[in-house]
Protein backbone atom coordinates (compact mmCIF):
# COMPACT_ATOMS: atom_id res chain seq x y z
CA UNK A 1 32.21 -11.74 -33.32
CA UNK A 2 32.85 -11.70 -29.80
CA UNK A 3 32.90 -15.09 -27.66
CA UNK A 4 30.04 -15.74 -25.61
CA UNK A 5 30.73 -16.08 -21.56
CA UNK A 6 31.01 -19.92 -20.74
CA UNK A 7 28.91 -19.70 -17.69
CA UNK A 8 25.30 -19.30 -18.06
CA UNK A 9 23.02 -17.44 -15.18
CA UNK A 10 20.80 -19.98 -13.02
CA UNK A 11 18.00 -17.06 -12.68
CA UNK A 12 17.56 -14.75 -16.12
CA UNK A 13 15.40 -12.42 -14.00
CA UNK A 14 16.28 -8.90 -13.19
CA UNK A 15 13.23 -7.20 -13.99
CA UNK A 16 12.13 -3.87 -11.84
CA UNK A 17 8.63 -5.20 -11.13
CA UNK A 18 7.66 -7.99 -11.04
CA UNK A 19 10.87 -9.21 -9.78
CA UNK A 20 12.75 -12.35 -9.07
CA UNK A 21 10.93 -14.77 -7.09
CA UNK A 22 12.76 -15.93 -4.20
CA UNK A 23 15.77 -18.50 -4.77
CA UNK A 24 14.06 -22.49 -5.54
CA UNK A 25 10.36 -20.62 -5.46
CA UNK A 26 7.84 -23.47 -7.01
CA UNK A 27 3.81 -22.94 -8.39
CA UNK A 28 4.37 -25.88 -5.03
CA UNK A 29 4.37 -22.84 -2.77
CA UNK A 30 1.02 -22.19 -3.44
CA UNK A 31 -0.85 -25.33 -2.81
CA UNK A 32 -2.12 -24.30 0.51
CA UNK A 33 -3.60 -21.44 -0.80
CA UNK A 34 -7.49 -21.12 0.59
CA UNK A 35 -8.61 -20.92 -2.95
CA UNK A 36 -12.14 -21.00 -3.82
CA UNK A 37 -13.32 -19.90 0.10
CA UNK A 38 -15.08 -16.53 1.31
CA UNK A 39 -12.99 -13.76 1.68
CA UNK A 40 -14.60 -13.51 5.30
CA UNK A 41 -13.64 -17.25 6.30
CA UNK A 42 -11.68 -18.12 9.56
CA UNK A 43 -8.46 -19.44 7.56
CA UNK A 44 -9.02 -16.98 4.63
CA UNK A 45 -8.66 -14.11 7.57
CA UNK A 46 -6.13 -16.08 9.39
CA UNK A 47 -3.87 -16.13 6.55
CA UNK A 48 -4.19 -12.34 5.85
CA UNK A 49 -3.18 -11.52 9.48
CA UNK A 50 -0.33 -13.48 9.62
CA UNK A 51 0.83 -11.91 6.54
CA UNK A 52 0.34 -8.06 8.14
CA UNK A 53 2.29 -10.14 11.63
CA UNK A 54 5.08 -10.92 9.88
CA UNK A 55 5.32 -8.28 8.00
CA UNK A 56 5.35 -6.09 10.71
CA UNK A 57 8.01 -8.01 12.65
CA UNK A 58 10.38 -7.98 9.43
CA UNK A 59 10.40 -4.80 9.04
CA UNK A 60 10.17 -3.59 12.45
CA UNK A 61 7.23 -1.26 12.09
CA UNK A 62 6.05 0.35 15.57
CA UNK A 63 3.18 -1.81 17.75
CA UNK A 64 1.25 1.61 17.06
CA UNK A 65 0.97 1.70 13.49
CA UNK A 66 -1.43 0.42 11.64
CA UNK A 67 -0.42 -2.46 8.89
CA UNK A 68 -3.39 -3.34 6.20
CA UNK A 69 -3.74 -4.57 2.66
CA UNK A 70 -5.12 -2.48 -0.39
CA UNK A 71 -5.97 -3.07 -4.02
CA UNK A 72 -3.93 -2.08 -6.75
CA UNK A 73 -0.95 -2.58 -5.53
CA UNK A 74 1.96 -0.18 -4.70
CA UNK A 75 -0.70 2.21 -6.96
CA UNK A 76 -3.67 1.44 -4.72
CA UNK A 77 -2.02 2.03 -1.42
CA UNK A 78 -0.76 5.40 -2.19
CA UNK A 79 -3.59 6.49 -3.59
CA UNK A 80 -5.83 5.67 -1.03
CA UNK A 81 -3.47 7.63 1.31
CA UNK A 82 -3.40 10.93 -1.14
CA UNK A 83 -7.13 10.58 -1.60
CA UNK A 84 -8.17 9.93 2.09
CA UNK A 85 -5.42 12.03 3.55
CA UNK A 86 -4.68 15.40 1.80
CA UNK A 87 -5.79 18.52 1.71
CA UNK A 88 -5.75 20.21 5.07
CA UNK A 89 -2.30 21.52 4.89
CA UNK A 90 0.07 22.77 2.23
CA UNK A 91 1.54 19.99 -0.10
CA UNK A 92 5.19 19.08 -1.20
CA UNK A 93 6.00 16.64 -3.73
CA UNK A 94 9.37 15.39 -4.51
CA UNK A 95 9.60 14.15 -7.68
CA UNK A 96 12.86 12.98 -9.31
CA UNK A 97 11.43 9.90 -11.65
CA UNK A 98 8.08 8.40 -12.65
CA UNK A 99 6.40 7.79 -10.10
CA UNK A 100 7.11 10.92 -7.94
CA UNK A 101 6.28 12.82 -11.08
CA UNK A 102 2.69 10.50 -10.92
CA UNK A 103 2.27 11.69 -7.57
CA UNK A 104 2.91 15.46 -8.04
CA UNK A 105 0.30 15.44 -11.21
CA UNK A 106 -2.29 13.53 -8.67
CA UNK A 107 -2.35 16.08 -6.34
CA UNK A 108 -1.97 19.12 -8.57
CA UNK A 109 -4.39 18.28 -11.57
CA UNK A 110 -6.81 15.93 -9.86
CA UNK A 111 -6.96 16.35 -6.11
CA UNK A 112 -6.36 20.10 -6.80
CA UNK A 113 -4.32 20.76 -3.62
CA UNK A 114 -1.97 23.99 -2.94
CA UNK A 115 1.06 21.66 -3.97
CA UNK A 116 4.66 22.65 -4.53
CA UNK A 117 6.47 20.33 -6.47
CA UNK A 118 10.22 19.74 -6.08
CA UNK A 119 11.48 18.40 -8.95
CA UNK A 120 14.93 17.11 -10.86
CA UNK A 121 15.87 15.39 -14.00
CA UNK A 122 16.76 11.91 -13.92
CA UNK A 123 19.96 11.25 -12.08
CA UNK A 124 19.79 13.86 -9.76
CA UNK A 125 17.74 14.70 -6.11
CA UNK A 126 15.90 18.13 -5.58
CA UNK A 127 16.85 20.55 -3.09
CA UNK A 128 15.81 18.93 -0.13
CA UNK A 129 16.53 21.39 1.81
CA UNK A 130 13.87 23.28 1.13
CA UNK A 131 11.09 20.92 2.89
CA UNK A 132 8.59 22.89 4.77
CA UNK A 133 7.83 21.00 8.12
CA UNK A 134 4.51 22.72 8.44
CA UNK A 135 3.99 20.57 4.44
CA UNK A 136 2.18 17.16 4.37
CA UNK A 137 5.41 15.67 2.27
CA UNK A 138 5.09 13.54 -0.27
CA UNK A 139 8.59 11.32 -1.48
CA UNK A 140 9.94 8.36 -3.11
CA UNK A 141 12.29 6.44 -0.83
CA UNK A 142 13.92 5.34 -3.56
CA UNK A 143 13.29 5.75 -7.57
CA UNK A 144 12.39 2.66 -9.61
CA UNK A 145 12.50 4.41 -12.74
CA UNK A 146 15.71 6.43 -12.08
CA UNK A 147 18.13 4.90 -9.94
CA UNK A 148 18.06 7.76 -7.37
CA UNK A 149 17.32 6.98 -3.75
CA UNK A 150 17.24 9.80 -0.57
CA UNK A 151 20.54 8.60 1.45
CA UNK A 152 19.05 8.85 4.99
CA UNK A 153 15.82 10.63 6.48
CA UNK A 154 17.89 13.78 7.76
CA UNK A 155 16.27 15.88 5.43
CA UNK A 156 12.84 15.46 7.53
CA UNK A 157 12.99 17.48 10.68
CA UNK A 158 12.32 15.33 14.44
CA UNK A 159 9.50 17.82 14.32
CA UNK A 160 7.72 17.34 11.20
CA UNK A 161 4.32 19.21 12.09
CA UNK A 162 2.64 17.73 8.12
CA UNK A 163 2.58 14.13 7.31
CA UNK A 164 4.91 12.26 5.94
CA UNK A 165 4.30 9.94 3.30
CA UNK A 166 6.74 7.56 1.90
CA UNK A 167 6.17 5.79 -1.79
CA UNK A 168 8.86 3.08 -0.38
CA UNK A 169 7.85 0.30 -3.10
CA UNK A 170 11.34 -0.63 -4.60
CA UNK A 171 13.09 0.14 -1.31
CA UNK A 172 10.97 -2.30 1.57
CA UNK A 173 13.11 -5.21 2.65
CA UNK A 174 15.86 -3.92 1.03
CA UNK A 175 16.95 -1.02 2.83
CA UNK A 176 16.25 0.33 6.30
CA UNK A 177 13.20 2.51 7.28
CA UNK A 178 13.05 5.23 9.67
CA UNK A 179 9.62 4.69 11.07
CA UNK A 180 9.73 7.70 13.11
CA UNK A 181 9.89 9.99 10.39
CA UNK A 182 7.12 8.08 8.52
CA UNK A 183 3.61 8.69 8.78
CA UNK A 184 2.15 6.49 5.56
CA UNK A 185 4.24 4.14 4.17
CA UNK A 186 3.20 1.81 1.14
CA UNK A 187 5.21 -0.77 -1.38
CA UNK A 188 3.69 -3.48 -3.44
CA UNK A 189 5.01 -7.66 -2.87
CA UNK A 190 5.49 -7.39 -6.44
CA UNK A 191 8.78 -4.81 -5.94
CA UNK A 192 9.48 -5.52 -2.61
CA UNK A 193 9.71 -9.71 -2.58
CA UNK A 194 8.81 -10.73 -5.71
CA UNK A 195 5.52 -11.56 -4.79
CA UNK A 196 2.79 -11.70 -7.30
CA UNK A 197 1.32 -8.42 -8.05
CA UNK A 198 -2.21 -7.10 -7.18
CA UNK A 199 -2.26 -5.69 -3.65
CA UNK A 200 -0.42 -3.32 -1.68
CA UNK A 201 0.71 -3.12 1.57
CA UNK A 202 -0.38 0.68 3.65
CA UNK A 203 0.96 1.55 6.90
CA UNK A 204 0.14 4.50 9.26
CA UNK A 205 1.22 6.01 11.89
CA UNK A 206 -0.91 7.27 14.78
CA UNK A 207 -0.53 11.05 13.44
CA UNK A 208 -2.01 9.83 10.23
CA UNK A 209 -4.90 7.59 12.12
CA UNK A 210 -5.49 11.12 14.02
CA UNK A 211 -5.73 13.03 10.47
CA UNK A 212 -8.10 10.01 9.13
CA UNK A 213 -10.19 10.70 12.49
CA UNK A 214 -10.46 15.01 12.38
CA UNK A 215 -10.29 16.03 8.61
CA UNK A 216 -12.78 15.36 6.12
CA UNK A 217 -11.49 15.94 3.02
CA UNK A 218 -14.95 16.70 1.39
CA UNK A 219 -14.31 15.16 -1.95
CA UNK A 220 -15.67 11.40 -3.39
CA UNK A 221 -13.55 8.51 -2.63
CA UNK A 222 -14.27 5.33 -4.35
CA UNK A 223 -14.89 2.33 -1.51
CA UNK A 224 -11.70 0.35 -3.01
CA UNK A 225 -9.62 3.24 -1.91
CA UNK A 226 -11.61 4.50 1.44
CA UNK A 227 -10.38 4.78 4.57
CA UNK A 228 -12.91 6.09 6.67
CA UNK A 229 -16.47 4.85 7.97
CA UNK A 230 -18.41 7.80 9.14
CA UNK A 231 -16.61 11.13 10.56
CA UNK A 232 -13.71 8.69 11.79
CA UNK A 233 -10.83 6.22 10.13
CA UNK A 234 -12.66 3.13 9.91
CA UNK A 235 -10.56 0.89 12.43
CA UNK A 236 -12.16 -2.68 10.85
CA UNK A 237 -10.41 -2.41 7.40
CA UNK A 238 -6.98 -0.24 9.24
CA UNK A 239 -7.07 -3.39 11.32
CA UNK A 240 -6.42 -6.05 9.01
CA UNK A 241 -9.50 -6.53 7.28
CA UNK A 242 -9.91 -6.75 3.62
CA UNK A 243 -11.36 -3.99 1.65
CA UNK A 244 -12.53 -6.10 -1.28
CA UNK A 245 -12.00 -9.51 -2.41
CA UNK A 246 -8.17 -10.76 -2.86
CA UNK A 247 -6.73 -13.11 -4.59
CA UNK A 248 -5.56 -15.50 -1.74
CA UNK A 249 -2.85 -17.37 -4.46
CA UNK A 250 -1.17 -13.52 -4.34
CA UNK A 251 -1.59 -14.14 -0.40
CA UNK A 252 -0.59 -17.38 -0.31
CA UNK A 253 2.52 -16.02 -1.97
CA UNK A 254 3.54 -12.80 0.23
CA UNK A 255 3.48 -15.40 2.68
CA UNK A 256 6.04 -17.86 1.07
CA UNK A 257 8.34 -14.89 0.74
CA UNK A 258 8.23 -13.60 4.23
CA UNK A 259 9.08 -16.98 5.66
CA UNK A 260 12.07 -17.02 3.27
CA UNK A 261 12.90 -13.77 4.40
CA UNK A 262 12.99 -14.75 8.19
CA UNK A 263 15.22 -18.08 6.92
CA UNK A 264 17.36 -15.35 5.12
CA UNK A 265 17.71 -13.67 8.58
CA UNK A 266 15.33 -11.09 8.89
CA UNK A 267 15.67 -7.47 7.37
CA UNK A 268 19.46 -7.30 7.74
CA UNK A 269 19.97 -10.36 6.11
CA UNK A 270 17.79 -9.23 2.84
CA UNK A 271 19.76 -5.75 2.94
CA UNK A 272 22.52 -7.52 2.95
CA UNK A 273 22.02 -9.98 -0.18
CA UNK A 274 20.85 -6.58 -1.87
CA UNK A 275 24.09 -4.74 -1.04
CA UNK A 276 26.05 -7.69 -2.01
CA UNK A 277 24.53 -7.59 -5.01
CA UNK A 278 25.25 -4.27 -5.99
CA UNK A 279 28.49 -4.00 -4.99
CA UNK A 280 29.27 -6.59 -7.47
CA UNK A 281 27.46 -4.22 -10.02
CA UNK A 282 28.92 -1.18 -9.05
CA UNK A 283 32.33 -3.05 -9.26
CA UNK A 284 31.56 -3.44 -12.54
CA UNK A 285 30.20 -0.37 -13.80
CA UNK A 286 33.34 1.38 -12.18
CA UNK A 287 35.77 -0.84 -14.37
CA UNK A 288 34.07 -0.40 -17.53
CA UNK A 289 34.37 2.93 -19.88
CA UNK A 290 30.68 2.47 -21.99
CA UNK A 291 28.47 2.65 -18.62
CA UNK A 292 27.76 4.48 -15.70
CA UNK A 293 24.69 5.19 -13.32
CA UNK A 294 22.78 7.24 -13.88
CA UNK A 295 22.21 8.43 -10.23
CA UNK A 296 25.13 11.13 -10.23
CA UNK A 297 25.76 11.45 -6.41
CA UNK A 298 27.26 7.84 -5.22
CA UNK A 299 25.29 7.97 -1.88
CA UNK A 300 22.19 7.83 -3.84
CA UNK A 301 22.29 5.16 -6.30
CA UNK A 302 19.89 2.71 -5.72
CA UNK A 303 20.54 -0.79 -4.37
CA UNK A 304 17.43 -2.19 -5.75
CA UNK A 305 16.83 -0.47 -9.20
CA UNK A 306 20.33 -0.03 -10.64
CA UNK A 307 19.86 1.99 -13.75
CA UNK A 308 22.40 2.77 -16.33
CA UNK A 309 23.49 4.67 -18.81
CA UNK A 310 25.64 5.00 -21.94
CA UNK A 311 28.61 7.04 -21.72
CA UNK A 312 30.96 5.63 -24.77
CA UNK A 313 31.26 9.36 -26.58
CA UNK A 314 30.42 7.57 -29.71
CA UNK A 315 27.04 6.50 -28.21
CA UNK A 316 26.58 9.69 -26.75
CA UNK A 317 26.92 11.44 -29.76
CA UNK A 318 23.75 9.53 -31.20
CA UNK A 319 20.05 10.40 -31.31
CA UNK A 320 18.03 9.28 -28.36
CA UNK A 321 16.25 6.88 -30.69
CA UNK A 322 19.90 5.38 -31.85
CA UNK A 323 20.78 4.57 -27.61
CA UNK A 324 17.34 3.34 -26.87
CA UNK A 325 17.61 1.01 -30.20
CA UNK A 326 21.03 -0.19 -28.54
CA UNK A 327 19.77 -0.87 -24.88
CA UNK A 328 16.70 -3.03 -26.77
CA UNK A 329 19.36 -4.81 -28.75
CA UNK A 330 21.46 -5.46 -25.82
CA UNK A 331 17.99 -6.57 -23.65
CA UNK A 332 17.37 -8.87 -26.96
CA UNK A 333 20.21 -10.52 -27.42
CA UNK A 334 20.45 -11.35 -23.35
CA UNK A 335 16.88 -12.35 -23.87
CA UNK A 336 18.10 -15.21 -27.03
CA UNK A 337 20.35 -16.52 -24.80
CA UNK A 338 18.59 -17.17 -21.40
CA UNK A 339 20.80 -15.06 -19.58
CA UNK A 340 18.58 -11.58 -18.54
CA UNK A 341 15.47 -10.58 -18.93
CA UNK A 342 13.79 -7.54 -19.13
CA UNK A 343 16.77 -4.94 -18.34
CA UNK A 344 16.19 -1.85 -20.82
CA UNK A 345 15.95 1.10 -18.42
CA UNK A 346 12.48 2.93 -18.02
CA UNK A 347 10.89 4.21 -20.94
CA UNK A 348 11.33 7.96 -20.01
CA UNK A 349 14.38 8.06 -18.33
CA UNK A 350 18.00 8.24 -20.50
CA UNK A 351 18.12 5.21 -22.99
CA UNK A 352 20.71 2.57 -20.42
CA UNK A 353 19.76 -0.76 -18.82
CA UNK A 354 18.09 -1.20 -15.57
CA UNK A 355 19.42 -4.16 -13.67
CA UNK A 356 17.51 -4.95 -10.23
CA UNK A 357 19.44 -6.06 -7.44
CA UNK A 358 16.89 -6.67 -4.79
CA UNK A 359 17.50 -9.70 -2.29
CA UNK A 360 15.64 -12.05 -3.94
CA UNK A 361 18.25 -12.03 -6.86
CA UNK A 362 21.36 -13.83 -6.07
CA UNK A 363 24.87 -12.87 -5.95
CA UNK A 364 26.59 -15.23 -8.13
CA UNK A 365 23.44 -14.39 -10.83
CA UNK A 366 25.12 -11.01 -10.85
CA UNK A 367 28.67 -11.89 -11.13
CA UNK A 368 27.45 -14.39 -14.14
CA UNK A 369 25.62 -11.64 -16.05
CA UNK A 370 28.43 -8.97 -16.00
CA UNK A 371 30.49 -10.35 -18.97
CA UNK A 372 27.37 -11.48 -20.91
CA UNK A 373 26.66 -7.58 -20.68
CA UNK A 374 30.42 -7.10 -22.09
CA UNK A 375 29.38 -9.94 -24.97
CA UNK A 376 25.77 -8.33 -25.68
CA UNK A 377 26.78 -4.60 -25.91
CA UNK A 378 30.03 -5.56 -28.59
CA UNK A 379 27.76 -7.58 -30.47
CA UNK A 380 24.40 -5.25 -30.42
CA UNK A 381 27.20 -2.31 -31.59
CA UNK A 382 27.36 -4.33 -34.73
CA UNK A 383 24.27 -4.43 -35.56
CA UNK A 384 23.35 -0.92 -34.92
CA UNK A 385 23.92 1.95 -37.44
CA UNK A 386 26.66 4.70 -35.84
């Protein structure tokens, strides 16, 4: 039996979604919440716009585009863009995990566009360089599900004639965003800053305001996804107002974060704690033969959502159903002990661990749970039949 690591974590949670609420976060956060008032109300409103403010001055998103709330989340947001959005020009999807895979199936088997999709297996990017800039594009910054991210914007020509549009969900506040290449942009609090999950965050650029305003895209949109009032976008709910009724606690709570985010210094400061973290993973993962990433290409691995995979030949050598039995019994065992929670890797992807590294986990969290991952994988080998 191997010794258990001395030095516990202070924060067990590394989940992808819903992550780690921001260091000391308290239910005490809450207590201003307007709970129990109209959605409509002067401080209900107020507290909705200063959410989209500060948002926008975090993140540095242009004076020009508009920054507005959805249902649904991360989910929501996108699809109201897809929905509202599509269908005047060709489509290309990029799908290399889950949720670009989501996306491609939208818009070939439900929205019935002329899509291309440009796809990989897990671990790997597609051939970028075959993006049509007369395409509306559709991309995940970075993969959730696979540990894959794009490494810069270059692939997207300065001249882009399609939209752009970004599923950046585990990569806002954690990595930096070329708003000029962006034309719809959309993440969730729940990824992004551990927010409470239920509503999404859309942002568009004038191009895709001007798309909203000339194309109809003659098909049914339900009212919790529509964007338009009329022929035209409908400027009232782009501007800040809600489409339905939120829950003001999950407000009340994007706001806590993003004034912990400003204390943390702003963007650079968050990409920084996430960077920090991950190098202390990747540290790691580089010293130790039974992992690796599963992102093949080191300038796209993930900071956020670091998945992993086994690579012990032994392991290898073993049924899918064998690996995936391990990575439970490690998550289990890490689970018992109060040290990590929720750290198996995506159902579909390769059977590893998915560790997320986002900025509101801390550094020294890390750098406690790397040898209780040495202690959990030597003692979850013993109790698994090889």
């Amino acid at each position: 039996m191997t010794a258990k690591p001395a030095r516990l974590t202070e924060r067990p949670w590394f989940s992808s979604g819903p992550t780690a609420k921001r260091p000391g976060w308290t239910t005490q956060a809450l207590s201003a919440a307007p709970v129990g008032r109209s959605n409509r109300s002067k401080v209900t409103v107020g507290r909705i716009k200063e959410a989209l403010e500060l948002t926008r001055d975090i993140l540095g998103i242009p004076a020009d585009y508009q920054v507005f709330m959805t249902p649904a989340s991360d989910t929501g947001a996108f699809e109201a863009a897809m929905w509202n959005l599509l269908g005047l020009r060709k489509v290309q999807v990029v799908a290399f995990e889950n949720f670009g895979q989501l996306w491609a199936d939208d818009a070939v088997k439900h929205l019935k566009l002329d899509a291309e999709v440009l796809s990989a297996p897990y671990g790997q990017l597609p051939d970028l360089s075959r993006i049509d800039a007369e395409a509306d594009l559709i991309f995940p910054w970075n993969g959730t599900t696979s540990g894959v991210k794009v490494p810069d914007a270059s692939f997207i020509s300065d001249d882009h004639q399609g939209l752009v549009l970004c599923d950046a969900t585990s990569a806002a506040f954690c990595m930096d965003l070329p708003w000029e290449k962006l034309d719809v942009t959309t993440f969730s609090f729940q990824k992004a800053l551990g927010g409470e999950a239920g509503i999404g965050v859309l942002i568009l650029s004038p191009k895709a305001v001007e798309r909203l305003n000339s194309f109809d895209p003659g098909r049914a949109i339900p009212k919790v996804i529509r964007l338009r009032k009329g022929d035209a976008a409908d400027m009232t709910i782009l501007g800040g107002d809600a489409i339905n009724t939120y829950s003001f606690l999950v407000v009340e709570d994007y706001l806590d974060a993003l004034k912990w985010a400003l204390r943390e210094g702003g963007l650079d400061g968050l990409i920084a704690r996430c960077e920090q973290n991950f190098t202390y993973l990747r540290e790691w993962v580089e010293a130790t033969p039974w992992i690796d990433f599963v992102a093949e290409v080191p300038e796209t691995r993930s900071t956020t959502s670091v998945c992993l995979k086994f690579v012990d030949p032994a392991i290898v050598a073993q049924a899918p159903e064998v690996q995936a039995k391990l990575a439970s019994k490690v998550n289990a065992l890490l689970e018992g002990e109060g040290v990590a929670y929720d750290i198996t890797g995506y159902r579909a992807a390769p059977p590893g661990l998915r560790i997320w590294c986002g900025c509101t986990v801390d550094a020294d969290d890390i750098c406690a749970l790397l040898p209780w991952l040495e202690w959990a994988y030597a003692e979850a080998l013993e109790h698994i039949s090889i």
